[in-house]
PDB file of N, CA and C in Angstrom:
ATOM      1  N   UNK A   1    -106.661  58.227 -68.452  1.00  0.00           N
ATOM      2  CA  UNK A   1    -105.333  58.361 -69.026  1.00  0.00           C
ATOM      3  C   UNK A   1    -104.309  58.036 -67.937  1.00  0.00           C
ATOM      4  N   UNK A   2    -103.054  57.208 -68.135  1.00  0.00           N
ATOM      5  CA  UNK A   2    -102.268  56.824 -67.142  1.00  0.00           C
ATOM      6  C   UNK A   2    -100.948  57.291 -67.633  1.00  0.00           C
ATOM      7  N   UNK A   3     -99.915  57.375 -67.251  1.00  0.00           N
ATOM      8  CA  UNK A   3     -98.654  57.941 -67.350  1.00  0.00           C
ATOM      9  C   UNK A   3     -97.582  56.909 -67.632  1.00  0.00           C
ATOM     10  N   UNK A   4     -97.058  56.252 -68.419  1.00  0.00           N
ATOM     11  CA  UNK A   4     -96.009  54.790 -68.139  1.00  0.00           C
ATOM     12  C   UNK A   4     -94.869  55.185 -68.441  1.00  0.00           C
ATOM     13  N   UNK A   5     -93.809  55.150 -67.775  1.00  0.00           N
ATOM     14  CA  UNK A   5     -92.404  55.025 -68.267  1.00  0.00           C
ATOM     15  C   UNK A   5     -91.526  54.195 -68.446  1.00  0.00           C
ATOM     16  N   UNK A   6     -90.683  54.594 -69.834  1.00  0.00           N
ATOM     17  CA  UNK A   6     -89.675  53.318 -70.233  1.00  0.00           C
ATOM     18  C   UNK A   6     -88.578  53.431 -70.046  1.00  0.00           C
ATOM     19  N   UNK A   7     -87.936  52.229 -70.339  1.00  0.00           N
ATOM     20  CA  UNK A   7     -86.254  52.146 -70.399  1.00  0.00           C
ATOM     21  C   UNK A   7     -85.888  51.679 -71.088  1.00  0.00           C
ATOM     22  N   UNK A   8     -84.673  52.544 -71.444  1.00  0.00           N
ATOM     23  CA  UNK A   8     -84.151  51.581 -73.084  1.00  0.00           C
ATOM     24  C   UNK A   8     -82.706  51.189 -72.634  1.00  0.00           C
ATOM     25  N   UNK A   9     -82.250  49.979 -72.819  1.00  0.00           N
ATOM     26  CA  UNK A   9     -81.128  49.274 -73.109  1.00  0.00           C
ATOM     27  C   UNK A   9     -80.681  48.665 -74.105  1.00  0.00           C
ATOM     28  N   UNK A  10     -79.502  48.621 -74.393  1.00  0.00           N
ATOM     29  CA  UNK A  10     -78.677  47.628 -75.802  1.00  0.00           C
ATOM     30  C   UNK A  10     -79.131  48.375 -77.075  1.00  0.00           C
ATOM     31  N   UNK A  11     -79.886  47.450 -77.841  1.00  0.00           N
ATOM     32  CA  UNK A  11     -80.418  48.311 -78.991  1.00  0.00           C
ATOM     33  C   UNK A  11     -81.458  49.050 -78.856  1.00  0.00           C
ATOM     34  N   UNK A  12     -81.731  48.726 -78.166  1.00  0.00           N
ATOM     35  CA  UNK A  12     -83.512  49.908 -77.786  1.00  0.00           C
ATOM     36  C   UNK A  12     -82.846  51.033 -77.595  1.00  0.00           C
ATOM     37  N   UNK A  13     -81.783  51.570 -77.346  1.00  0.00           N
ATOM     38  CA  UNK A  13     -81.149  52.619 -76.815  1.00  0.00           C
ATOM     39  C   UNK A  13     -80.645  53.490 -77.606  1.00  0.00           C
ATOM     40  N   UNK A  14     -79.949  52.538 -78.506  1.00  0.00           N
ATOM     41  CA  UNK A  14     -79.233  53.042 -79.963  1.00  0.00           C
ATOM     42  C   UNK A  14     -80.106  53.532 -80.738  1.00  0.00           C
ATOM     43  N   UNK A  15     -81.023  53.177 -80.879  1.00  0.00           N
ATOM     44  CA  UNK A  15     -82.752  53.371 -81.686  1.00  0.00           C
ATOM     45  C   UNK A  15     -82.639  54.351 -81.359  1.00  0.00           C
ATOM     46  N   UNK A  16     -83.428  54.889 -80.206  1.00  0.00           N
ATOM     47  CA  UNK A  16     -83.981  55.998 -79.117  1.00  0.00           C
ATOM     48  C   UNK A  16     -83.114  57.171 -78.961  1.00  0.00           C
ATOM     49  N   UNK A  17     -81.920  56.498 -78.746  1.00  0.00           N
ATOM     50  CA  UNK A  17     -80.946  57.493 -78.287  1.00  0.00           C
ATOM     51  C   UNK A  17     -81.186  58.194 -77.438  1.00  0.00           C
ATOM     52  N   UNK A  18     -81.720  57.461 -76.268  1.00  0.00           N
ATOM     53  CA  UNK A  18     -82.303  58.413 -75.027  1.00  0.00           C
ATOM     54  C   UNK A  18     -81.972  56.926 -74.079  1.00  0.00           C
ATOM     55  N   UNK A  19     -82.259  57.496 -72.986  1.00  0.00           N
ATOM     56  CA  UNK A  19     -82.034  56.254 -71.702  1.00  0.00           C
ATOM     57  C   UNK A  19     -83.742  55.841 -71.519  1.00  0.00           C
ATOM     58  N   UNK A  20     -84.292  56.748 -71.444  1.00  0.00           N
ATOM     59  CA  UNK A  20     -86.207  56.217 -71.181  1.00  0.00           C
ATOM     60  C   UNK A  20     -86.729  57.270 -71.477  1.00  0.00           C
ATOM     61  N   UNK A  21     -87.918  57.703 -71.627  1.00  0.00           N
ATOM     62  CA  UNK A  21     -89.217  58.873 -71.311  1.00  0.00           C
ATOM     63  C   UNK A  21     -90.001  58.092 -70.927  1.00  0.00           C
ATOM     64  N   UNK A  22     -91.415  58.825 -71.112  1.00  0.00           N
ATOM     65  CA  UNK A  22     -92.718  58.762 -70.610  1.00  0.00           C
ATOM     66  C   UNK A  22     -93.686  59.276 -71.653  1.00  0.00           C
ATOM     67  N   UNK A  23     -94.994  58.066 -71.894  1.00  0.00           N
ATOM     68  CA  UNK A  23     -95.856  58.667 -72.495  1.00  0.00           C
ATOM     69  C   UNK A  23     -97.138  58.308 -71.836  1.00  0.00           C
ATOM     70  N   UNK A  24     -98.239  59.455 -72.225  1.00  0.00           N
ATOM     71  CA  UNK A  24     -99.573  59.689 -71.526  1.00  0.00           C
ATOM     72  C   UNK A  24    -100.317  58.171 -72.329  1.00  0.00           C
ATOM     73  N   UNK A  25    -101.077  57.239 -71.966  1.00  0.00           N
ATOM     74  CA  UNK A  25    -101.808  56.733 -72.741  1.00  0.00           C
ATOM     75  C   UNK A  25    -102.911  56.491 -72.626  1.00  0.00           C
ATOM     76  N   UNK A  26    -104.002  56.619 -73.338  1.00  0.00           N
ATOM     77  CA  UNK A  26    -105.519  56.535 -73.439  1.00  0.00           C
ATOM     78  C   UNK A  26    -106.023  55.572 -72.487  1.00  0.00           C
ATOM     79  N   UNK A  27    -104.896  53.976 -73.014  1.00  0.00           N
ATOM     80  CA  UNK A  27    -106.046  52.898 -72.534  1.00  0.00           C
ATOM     81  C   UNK A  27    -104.902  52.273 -71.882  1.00  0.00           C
ATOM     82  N   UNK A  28    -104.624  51.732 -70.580  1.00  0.00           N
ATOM     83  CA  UNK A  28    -103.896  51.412 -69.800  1.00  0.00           C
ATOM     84  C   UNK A  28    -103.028  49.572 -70.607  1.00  0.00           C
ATOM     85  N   UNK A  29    -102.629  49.582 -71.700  1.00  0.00           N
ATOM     86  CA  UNK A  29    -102.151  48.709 -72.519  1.00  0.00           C
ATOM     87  C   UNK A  29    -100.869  48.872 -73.231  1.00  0.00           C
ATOM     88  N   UNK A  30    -100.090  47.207 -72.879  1.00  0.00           N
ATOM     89  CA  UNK A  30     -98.940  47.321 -73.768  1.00  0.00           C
ATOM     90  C   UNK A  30     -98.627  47.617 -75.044  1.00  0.00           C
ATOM     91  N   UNK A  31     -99.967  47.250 -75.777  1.00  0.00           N
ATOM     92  CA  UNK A  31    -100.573  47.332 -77.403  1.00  0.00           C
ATOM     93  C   UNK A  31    -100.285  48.392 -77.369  1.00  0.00           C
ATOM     94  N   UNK A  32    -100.734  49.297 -77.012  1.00  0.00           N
ATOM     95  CA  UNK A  32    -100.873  50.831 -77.146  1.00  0.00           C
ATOM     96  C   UNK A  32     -99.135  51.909 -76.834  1.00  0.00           C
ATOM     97  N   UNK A  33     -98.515  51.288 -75.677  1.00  0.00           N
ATOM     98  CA  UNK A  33     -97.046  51.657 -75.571  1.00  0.00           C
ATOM     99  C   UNK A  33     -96.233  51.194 -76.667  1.00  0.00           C
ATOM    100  N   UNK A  34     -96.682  49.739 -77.038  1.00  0.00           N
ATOM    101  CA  UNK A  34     -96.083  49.996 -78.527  1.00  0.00           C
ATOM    102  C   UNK A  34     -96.501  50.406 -79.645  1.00  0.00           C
ATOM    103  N   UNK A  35     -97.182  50.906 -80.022  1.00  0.00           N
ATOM    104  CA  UNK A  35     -97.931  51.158 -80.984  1.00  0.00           C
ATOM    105  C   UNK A  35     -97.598  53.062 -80.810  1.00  0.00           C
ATOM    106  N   UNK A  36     -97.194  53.360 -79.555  1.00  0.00           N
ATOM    107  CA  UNK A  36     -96.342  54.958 -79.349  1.00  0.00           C
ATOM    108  C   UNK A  36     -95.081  54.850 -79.914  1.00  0.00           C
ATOM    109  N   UNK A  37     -94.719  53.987 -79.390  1.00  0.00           N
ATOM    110  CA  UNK A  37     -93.113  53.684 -79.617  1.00  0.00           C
ATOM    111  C   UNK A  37     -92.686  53.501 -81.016  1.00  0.00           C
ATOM    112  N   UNK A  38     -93.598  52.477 -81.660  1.00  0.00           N
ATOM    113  CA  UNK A  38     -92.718  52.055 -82.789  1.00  0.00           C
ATOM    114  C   UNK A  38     -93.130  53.216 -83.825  1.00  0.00           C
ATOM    115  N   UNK A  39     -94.293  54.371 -83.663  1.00  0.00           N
ATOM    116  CA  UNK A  39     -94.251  55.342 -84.636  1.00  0.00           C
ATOM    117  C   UNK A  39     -93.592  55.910 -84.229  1.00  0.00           C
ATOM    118  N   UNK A  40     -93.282  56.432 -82.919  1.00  0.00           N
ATOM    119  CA  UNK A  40     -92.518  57.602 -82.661  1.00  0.00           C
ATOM    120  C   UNK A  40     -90.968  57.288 -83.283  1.00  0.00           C
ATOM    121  N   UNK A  41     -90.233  56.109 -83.180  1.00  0.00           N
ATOM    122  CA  UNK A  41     -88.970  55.526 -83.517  1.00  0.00           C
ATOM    123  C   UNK A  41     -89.051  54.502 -85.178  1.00  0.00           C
ATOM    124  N   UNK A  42     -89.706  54.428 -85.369  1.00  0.00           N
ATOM    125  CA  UNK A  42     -89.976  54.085 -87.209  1.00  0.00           C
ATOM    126  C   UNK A  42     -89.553  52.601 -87.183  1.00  0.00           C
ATOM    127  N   UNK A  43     -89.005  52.512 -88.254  1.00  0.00           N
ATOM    128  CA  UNK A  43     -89.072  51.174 -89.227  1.00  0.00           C
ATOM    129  C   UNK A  43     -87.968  50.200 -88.179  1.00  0.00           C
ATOM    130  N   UNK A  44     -86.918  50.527 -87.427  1.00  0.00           N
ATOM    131  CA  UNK A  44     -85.747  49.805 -87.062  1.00  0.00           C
ATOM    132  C   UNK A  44     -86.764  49.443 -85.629  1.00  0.00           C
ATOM    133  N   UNK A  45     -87.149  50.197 -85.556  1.00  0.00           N
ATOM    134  CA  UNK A  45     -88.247  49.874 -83.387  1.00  0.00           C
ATOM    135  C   UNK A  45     -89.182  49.147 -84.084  1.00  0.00           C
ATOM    136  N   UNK A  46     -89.535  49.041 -84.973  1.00  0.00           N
ATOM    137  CA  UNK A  46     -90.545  48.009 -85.320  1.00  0.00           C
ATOM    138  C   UNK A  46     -90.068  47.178 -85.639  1.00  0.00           C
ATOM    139  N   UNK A  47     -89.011  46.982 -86.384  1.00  0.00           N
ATOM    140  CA  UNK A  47     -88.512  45.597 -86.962  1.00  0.00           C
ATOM    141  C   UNK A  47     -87.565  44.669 -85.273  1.00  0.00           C
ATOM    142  N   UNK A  48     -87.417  45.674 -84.244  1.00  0.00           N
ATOM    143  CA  UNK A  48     -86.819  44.804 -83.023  1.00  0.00           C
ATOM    144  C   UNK A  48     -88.067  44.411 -82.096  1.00  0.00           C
ATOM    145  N   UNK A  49     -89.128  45.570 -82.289  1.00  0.00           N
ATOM    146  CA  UNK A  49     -90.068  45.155 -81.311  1.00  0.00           C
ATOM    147  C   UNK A  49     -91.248  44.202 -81.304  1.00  0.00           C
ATOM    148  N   UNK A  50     -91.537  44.421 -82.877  1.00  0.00           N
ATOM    149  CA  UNK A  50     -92.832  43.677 -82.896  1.00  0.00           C
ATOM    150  C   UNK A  50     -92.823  42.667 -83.792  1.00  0.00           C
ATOM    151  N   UNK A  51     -93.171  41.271 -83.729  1.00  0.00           N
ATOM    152  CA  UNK A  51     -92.834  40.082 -84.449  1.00  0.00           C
ATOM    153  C   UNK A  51     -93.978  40.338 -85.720  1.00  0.00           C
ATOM    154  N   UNK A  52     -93.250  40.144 -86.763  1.00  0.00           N
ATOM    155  CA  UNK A  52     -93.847  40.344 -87.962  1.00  0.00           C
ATOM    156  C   UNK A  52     -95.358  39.600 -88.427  1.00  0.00           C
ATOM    157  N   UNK A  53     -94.984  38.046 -88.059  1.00  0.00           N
ATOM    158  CA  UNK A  53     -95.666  37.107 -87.948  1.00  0.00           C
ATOM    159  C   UNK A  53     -97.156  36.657 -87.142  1.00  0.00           C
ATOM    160  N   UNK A  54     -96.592  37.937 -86.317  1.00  0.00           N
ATOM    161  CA  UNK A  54     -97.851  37.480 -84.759  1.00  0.00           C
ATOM    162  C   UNK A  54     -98.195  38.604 -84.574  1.00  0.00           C
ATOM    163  N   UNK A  55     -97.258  39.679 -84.733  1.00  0.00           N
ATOM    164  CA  UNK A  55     -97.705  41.015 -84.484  1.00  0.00           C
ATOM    165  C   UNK A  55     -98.123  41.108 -82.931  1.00  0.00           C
ATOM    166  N   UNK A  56     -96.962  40.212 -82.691  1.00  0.00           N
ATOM    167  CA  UNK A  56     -97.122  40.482 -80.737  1.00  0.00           C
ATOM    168  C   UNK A  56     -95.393  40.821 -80.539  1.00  0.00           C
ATOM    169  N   UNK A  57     -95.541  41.182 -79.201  1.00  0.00           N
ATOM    170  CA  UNK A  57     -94.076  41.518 -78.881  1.00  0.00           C
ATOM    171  C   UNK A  57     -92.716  40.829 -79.096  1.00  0.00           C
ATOM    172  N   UNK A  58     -91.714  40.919 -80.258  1.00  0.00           N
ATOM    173  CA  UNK A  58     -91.132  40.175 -80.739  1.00  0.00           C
ATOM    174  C   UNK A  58     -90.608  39.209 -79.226  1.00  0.00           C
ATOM    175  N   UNK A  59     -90.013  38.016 -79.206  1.00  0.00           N
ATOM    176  CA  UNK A  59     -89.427  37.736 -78.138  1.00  0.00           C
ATOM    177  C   UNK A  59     -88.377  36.594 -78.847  1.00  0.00           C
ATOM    178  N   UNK A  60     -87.959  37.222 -79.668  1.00  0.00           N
ATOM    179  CA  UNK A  60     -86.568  36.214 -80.237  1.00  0.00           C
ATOM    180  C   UNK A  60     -85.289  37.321 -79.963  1.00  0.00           C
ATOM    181  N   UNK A  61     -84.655  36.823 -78.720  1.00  0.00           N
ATOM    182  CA  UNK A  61     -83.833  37.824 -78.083  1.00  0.00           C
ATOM    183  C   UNK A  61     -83.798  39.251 -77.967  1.00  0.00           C
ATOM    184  N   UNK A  62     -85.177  39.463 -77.307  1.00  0.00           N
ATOM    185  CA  UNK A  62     -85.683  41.032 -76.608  1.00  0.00           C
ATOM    186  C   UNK A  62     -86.479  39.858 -75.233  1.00  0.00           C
ATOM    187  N   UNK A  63     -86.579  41.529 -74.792  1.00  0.00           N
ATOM    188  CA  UNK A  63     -87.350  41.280 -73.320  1.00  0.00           C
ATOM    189  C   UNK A  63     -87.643  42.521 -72.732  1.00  0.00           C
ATOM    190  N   UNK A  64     -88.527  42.062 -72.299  1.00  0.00           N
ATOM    191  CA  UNK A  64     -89.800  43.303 -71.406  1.00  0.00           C
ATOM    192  C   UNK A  64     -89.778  43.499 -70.425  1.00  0.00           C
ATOM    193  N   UNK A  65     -90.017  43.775 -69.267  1.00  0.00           N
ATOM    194  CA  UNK A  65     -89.969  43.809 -67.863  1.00  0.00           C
ATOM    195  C   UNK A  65     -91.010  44.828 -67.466  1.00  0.00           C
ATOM    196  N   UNK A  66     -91.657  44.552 -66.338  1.00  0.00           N
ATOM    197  CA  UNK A  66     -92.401  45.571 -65.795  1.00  0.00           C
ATOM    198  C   UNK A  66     -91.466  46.036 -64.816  1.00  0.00           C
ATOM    199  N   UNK A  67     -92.291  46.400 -63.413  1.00  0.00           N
ATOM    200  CA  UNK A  67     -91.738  47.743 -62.317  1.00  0.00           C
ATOM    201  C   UNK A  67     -91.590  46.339 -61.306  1.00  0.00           C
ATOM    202  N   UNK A  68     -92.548  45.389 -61.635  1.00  0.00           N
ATOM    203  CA  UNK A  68     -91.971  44.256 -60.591  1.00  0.00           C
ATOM    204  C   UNK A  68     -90.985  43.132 -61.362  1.00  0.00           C
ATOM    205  N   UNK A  69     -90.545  43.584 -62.481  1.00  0.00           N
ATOM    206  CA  UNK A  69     -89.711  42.255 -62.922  1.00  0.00           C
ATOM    207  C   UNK A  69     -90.263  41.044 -63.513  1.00  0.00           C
ATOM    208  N   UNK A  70     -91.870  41.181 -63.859  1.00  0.00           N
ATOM    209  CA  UNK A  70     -92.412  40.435 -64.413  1.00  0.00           C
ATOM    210  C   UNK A  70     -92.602  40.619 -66.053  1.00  0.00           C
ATOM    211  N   UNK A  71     -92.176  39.527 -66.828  1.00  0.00           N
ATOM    212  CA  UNK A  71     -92.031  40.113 -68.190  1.00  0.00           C
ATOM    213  C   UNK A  71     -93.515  40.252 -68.787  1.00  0.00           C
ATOM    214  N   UNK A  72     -93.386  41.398 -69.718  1.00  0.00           N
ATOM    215  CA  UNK A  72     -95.200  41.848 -70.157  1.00  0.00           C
ATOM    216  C   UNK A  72     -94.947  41.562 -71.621  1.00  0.00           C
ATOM    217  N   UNK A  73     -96.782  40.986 -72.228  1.00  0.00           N
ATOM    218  CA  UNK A  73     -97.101  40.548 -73.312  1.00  0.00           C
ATOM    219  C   UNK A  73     -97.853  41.603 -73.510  1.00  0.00           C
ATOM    220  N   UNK A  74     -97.970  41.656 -75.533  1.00  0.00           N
ATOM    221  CA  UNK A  74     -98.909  42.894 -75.956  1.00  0.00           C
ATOM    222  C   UNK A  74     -99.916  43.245 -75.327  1.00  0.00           C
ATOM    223  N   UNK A  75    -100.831  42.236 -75.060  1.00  0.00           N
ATOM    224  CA  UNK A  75    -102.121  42.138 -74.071  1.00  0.00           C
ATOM    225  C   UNK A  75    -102.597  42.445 -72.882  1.00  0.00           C
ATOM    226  N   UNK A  76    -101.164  43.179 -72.138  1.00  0.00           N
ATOM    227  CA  UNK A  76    -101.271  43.192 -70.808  1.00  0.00           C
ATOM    228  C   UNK A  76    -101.824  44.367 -70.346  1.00  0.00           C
ATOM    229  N   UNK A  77    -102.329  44.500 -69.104  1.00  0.00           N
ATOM    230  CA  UNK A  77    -102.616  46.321 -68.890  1.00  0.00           C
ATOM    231  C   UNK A  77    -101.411  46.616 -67.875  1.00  0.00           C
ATOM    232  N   UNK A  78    -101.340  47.543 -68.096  1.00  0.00           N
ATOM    233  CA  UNK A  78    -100.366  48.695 -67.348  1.00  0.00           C
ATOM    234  C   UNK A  78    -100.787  49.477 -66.099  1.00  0.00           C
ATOM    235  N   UNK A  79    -100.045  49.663 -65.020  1.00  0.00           N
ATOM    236  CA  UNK A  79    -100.674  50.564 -64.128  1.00  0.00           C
ATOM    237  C   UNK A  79    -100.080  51.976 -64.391  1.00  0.00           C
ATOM    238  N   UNK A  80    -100.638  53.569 -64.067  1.00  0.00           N
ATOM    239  CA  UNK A  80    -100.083  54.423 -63.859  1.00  0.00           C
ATOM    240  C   UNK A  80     -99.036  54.200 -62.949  1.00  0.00           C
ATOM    241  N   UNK A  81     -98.162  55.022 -63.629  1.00  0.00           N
ATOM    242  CA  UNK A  81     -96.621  55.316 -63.371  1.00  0.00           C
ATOM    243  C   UNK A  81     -95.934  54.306 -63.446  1.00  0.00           C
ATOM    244  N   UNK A  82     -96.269  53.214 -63.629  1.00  0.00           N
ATOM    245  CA  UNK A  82     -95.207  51.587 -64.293  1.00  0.00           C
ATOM    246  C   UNK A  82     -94.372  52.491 -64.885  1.00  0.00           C
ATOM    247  N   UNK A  83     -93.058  51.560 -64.882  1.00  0.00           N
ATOM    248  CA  UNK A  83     -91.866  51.510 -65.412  1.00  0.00           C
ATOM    249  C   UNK A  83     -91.825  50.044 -66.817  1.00  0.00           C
ATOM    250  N   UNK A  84     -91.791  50.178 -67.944  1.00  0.00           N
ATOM    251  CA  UNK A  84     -91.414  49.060 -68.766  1.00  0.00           C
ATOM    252  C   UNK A  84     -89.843  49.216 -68.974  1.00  0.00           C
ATOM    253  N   UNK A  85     -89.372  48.123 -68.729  1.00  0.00           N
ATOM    254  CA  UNK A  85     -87.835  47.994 -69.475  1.00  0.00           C
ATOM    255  C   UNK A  85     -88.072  47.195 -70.897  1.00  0.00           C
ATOM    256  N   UNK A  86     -86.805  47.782 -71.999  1.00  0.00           N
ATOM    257  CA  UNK A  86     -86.753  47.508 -73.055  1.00  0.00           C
ATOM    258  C   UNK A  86     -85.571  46.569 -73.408  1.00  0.00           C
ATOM    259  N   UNK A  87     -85.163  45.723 -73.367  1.00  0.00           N
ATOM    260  CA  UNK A  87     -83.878  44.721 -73.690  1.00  0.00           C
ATOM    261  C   UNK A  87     -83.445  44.264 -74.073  1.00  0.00           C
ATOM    262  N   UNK A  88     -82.620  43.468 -74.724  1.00  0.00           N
ATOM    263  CA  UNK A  88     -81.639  42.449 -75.766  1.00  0.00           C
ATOM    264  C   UNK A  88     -81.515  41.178 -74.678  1.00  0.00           C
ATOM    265  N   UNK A  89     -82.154  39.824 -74.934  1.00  0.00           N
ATOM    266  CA  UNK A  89     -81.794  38.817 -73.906  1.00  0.00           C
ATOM    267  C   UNK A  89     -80.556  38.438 -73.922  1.00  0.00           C
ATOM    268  N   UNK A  90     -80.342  37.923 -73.206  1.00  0.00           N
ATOM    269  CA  UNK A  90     -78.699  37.684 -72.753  1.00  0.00           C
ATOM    270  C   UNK A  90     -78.665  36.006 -72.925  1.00  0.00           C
ATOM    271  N   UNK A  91     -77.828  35.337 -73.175  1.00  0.00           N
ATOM    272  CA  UNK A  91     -77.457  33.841 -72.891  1.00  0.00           C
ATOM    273  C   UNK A  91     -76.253  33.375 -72.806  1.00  0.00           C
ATOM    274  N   UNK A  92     -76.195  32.032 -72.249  1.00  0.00           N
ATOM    275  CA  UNK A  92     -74.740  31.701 -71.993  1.00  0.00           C
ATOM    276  C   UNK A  92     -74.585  31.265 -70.860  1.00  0.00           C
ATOM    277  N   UNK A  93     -73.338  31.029 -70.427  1.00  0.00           N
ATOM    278  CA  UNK A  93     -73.696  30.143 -68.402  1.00  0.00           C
ATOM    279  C   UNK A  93     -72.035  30.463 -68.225  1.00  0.00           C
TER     280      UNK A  93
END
């Protein structure tokens, strides 16, 4: 069991209504942090997080981040005590 913590920004935030927590998870996987998340936060965290179509991490203006700034796919494993950020992409110049 590993420990991961999140962060919520933009709409992930409004959802949540929290800045981040932490949940315990079985199997060291993003699948699984979302699959906490979008029951714990219902129908609106699912409809931003997870692409309907693919049933992978939506990425039509969201974004992920790990603890090094590398963006994470459903598939990925997690280390204890990672940090995931939750986001709205940004564009424009």
């Amino acid at each position: 069991m590993i420990t991961v913590h999140t962060e919520y920004q933009a709409r992930f935030r409004e959802i949540t209504r929290i800045a981040g927590e932490s949940f315990e998870l079985e199997q060291p996987l993003v699948s699984e942090l979302a699959e906490r998340i979008t029951r714990k936060y219902g129908a609106d965290m699912q409809a931003l997080l997870i692409d309907p179509d693919t049933q992978d991490l939506n990425t039509k203006g969201t974004l992920y981040l790990d603890s090094k700034g590398n963006r994470v796919f459903i598939d990925d494993s997690l280390e204890d005590g990672e940090t995931v950020v939750f986001m709205v992409g940004i564009a424009g110049g």
